[in-house]
PDB file of N, CA and C in Angstrom:
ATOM      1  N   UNK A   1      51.581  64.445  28.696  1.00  0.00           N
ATOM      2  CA  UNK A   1      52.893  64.308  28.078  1.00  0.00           C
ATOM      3  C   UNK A   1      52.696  63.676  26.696  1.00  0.00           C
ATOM      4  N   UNK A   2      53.282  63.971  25.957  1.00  0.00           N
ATOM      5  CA  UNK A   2      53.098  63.744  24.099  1.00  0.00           C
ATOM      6  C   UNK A   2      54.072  63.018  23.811  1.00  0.00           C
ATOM      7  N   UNK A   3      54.217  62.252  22.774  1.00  0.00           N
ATOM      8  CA  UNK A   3      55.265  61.211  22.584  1.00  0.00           C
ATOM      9  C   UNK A   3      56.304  61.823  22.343  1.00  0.00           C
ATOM     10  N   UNK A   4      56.997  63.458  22.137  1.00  0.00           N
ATOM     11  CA  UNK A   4      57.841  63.640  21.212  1.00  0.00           C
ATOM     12  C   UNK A   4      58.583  64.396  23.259  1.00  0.00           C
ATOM     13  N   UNK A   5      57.805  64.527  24.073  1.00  0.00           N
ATOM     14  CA  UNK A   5      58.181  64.345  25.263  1.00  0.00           C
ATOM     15  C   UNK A   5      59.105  63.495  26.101  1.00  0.00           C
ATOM     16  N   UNK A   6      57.690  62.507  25.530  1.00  0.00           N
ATOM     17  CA  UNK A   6      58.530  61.309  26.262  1.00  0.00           C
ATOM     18  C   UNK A   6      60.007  60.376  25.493  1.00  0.00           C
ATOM     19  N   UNK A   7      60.123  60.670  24.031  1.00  0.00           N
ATOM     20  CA  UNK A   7      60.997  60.389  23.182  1.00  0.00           C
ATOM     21  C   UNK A   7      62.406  61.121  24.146  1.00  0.00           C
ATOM     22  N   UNK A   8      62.173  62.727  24.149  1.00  0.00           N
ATOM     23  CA  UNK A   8      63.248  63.626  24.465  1.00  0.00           C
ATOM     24  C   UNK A   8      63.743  63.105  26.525  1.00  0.00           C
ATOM     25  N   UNK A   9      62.989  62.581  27.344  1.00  0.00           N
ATOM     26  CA  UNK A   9      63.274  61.933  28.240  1.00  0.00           C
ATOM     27  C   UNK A   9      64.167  61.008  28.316  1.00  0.00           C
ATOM     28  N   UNK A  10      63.241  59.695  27.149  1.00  0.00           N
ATOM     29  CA  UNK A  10      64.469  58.366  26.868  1.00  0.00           C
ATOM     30  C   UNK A  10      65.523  58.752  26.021  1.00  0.00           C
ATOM     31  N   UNK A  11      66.043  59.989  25.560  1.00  0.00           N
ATOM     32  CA  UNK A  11      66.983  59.933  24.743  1.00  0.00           C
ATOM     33  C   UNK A  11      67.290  61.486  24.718  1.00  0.00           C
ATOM     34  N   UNK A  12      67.802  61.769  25.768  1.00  0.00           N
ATOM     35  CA  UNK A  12      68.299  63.139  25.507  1.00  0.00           C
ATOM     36  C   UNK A  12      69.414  63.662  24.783  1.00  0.00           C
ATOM     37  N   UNK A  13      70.200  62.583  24.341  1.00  0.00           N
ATOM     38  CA  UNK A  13      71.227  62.989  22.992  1.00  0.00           C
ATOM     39  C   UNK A  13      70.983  62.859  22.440  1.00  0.00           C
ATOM     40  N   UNK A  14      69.276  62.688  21.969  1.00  0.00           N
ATOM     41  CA  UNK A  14      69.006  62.753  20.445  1.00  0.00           C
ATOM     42  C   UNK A  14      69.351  63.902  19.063  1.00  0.00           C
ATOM     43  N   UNK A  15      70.294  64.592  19.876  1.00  0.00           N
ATOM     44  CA  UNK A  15      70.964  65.389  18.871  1.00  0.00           C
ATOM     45  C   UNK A  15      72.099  64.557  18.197  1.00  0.00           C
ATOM     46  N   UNK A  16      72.820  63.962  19.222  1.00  0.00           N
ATOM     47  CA  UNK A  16      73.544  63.188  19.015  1.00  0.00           C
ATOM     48  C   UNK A  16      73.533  62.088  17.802  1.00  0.00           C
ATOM     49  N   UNK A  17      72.403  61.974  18.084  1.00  0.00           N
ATOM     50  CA  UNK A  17      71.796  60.756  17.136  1.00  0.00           C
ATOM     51  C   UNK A  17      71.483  60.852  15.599  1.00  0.00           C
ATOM     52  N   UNK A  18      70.619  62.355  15.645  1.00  0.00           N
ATOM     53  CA  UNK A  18      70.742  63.269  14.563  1.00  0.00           C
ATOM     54  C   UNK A  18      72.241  63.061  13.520  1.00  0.00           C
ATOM     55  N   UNK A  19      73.017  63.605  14.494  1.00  0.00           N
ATOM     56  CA  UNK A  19      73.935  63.516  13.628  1.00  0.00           C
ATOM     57  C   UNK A  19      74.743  62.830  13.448  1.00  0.00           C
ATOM     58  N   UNK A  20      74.656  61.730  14.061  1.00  0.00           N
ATOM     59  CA  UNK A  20      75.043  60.153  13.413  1.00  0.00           C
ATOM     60  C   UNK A  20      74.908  59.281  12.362  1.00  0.00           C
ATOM     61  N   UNK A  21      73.418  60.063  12.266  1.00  0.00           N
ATOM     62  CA  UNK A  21      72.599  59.200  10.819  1.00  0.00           C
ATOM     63  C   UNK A  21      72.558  60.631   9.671  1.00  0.00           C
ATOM     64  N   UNK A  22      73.247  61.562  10.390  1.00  0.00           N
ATOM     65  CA  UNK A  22      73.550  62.271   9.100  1.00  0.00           C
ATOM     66  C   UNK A  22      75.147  61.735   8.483  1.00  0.00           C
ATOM     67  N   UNK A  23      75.847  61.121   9.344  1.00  0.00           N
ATOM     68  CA  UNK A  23      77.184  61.348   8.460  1.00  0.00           C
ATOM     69  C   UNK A  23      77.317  60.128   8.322  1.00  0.00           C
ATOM     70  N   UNK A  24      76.434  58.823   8.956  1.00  0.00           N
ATOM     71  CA  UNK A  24      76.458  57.891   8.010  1.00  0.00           C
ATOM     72  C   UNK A  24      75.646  57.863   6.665  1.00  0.00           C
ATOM     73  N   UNK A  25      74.832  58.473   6.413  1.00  0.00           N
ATOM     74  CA  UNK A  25      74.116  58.859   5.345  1.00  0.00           C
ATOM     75  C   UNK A  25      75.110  59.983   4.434  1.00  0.00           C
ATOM     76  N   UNK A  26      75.646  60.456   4.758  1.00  0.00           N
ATOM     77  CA  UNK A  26      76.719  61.433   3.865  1.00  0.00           C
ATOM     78  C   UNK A  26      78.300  60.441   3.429  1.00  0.00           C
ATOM     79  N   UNK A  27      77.998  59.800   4.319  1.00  0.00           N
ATOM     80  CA  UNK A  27      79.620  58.980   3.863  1.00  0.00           C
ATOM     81  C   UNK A  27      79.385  57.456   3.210  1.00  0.00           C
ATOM     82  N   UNK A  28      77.576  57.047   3.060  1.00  0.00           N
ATOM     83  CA  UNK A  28      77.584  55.584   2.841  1.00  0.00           C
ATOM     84  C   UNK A  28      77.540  56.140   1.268  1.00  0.00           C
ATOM     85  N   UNK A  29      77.842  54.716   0.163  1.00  0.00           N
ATOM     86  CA  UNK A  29      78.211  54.790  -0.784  1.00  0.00           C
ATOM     87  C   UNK A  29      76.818  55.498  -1.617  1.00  0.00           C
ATOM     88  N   UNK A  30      76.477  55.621  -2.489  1.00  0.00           N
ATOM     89  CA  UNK A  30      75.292  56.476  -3.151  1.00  0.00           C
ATOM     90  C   UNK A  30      74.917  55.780  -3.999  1.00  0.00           C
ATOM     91  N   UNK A  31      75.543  54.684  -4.570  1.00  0.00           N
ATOM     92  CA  UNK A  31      74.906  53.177  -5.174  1.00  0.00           C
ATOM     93  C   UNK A  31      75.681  52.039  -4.630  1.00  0.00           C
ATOM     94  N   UNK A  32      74.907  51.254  -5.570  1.00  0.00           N
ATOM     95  CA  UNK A  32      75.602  49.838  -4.889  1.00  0.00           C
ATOM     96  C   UNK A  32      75.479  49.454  -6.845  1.00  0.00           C
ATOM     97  N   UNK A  33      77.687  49.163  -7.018  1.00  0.00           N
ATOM     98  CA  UNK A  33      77.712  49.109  -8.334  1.00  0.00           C
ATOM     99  C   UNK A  33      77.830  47.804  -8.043  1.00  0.00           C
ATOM    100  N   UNK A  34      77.335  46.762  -9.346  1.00  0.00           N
ATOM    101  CA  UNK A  34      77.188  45.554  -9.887  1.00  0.00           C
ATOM    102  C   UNK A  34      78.661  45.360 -10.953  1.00  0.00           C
ATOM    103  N   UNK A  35      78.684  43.926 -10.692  1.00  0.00           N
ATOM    104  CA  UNK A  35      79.543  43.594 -11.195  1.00  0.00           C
ATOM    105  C   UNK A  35      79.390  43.381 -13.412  1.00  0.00           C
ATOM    106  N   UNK A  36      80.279  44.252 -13.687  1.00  0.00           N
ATOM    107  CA  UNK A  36      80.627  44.663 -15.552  1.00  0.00           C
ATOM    108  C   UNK A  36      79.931  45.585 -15.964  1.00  0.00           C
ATOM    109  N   UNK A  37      79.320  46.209 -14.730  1.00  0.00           N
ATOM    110  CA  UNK A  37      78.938  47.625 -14.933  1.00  0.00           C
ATOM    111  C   UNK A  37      80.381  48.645 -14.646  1.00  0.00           C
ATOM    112  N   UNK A  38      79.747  49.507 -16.150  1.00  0.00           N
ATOM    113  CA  UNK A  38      80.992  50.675 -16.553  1.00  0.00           C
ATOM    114  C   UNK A  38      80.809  51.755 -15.778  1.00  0.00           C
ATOM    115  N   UNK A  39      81.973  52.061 -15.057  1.00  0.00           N
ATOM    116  CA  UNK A  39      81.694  53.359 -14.189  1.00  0.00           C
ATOM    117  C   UNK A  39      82.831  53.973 -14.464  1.00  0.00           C
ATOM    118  N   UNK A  40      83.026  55.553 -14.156  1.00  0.00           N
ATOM    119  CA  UNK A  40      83.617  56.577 -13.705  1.00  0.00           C
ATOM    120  C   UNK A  40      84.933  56.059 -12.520  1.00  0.00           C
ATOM    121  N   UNK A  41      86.401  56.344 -12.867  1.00  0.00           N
ATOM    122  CA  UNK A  41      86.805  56.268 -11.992  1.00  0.00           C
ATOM    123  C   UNK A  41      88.621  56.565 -12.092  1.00  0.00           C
ATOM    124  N   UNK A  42      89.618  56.734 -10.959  1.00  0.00           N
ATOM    125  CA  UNK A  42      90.791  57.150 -11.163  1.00  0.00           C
ATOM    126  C   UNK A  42      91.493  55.919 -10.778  1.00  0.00           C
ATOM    127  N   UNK A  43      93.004  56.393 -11.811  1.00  0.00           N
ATOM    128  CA  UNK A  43      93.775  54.764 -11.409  1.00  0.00           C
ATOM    129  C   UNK A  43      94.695  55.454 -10.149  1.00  0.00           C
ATOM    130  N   UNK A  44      94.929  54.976  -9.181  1.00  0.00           N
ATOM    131  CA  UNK A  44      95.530  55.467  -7.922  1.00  0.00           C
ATOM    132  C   UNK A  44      96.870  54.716  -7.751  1.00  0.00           C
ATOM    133  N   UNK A  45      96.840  53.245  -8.799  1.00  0.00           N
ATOM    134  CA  UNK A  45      98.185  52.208  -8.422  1.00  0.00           C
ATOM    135  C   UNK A  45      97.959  51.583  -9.529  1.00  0.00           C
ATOM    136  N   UNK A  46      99.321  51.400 -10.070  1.00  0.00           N
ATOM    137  CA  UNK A  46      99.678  50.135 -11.501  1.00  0.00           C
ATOM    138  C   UNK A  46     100.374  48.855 -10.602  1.00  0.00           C
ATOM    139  N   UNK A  47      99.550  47.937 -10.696  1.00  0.00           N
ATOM    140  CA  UNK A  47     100.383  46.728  -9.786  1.00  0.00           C
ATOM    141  C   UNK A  47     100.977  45.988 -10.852  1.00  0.00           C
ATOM    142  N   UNK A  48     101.418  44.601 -10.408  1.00  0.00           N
ATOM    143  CA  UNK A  48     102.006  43.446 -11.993  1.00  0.00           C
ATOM    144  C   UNK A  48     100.519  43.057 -12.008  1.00  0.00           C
ATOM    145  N   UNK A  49      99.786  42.645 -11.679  1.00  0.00           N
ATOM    146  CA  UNK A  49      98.961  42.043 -11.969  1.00  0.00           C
ATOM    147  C   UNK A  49      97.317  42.884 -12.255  1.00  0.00           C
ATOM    148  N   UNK A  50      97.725  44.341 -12.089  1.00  0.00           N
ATOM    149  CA  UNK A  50      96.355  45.130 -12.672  1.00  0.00           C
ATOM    150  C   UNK A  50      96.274  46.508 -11.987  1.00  0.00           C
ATOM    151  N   UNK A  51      95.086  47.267 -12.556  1.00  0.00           N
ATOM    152  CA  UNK A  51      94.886  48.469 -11.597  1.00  0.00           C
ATOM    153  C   UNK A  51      94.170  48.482 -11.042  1.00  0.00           C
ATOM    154  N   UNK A  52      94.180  49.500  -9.450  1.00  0.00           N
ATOM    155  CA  UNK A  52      93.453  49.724  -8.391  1.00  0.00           C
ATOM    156  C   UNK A  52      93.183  51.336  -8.705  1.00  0.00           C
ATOM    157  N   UNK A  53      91.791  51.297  -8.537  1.00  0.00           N
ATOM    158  CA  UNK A  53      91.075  52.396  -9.513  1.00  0.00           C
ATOM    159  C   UNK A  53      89.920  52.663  -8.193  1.00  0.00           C
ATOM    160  N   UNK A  54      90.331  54.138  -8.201  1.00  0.00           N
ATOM    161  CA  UNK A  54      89.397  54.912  -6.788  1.00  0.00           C
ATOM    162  C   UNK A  54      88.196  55.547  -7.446  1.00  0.00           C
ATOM    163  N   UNK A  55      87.011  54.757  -7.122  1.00  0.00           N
ATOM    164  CA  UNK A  55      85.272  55.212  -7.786  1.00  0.00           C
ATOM    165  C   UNK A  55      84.395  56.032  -6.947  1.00  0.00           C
ATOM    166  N   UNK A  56      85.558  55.885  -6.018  1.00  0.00           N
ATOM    167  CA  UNK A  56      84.599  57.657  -5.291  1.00  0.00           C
ATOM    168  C   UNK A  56      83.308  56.637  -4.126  1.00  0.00           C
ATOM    169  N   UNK A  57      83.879  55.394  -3.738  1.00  0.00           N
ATOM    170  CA  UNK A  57      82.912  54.678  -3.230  1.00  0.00           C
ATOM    171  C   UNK A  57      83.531  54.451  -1.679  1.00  0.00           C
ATOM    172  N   UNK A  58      83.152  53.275  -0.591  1.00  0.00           N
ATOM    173  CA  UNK A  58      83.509  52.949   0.214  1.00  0.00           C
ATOM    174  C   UNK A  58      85.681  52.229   0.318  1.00  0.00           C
ATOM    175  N   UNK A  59      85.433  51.458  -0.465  1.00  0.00           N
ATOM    176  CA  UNK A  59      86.559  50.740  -1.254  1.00  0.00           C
ATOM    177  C   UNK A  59      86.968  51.059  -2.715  1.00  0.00           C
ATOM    178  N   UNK A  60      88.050  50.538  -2.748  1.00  0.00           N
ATOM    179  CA  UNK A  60      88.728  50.677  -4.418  1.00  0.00           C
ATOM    180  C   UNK A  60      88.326  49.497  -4.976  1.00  0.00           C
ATOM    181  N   UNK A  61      88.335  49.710  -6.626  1.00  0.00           N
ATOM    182  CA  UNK A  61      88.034  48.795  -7.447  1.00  0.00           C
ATOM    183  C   UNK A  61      89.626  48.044  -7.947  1.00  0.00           C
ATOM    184  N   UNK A  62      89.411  47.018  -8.575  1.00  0.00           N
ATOM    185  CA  UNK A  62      90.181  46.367  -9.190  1.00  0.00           C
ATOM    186  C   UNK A  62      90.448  45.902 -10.362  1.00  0.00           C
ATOM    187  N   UNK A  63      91.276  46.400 -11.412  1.00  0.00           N
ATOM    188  CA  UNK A  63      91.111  45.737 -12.762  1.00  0.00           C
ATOM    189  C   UNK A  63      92.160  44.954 -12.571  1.00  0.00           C
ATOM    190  N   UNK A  64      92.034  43.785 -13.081  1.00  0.00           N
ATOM    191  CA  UNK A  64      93.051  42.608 -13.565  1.00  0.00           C
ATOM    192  C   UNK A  64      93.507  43.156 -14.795  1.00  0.00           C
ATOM    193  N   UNK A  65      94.776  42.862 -14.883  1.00  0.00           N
ATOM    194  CA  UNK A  65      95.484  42.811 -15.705  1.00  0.00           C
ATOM    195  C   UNK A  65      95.092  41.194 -17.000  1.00  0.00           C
ATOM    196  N   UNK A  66      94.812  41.598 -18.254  1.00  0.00           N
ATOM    197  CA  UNK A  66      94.657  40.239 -18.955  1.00  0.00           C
ATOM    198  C   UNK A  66      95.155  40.024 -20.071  1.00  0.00           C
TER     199      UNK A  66
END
């Protein structure tokens, strides 16, 4: 018996699994932006106090109003 045997024994939904770490890998963010770095992005809401601006990431960004 070969390890890729005994793998498919302990884990027979490893299809399952497959595609778990595909769509967390398709849906996690594709950088990790730093803070007064200039990016790309849409204003989605004018609040009183600033805009909430959608960067195509996990969460929305925030500009203060100043």
């Amino acid at each position: 018996m070969n390890n890729e045997e005994i793998t498919e024994k302990l884990n027979p939904d490893n299809n399952l699994l497959d595609t778990m770490e595909s769509l967390i890998e398709e849906f996690s963010p594709k950088e990790i932006l730093e803070r007064g770095e200039i990016v790309d992005g849409t204003v989605i809401s004018i609040q009183n106090n600033g805009l909430v601006i959608d960067l195509g990431q996990k969460s929305e960004g925030f500009v203060p109003k100043k």
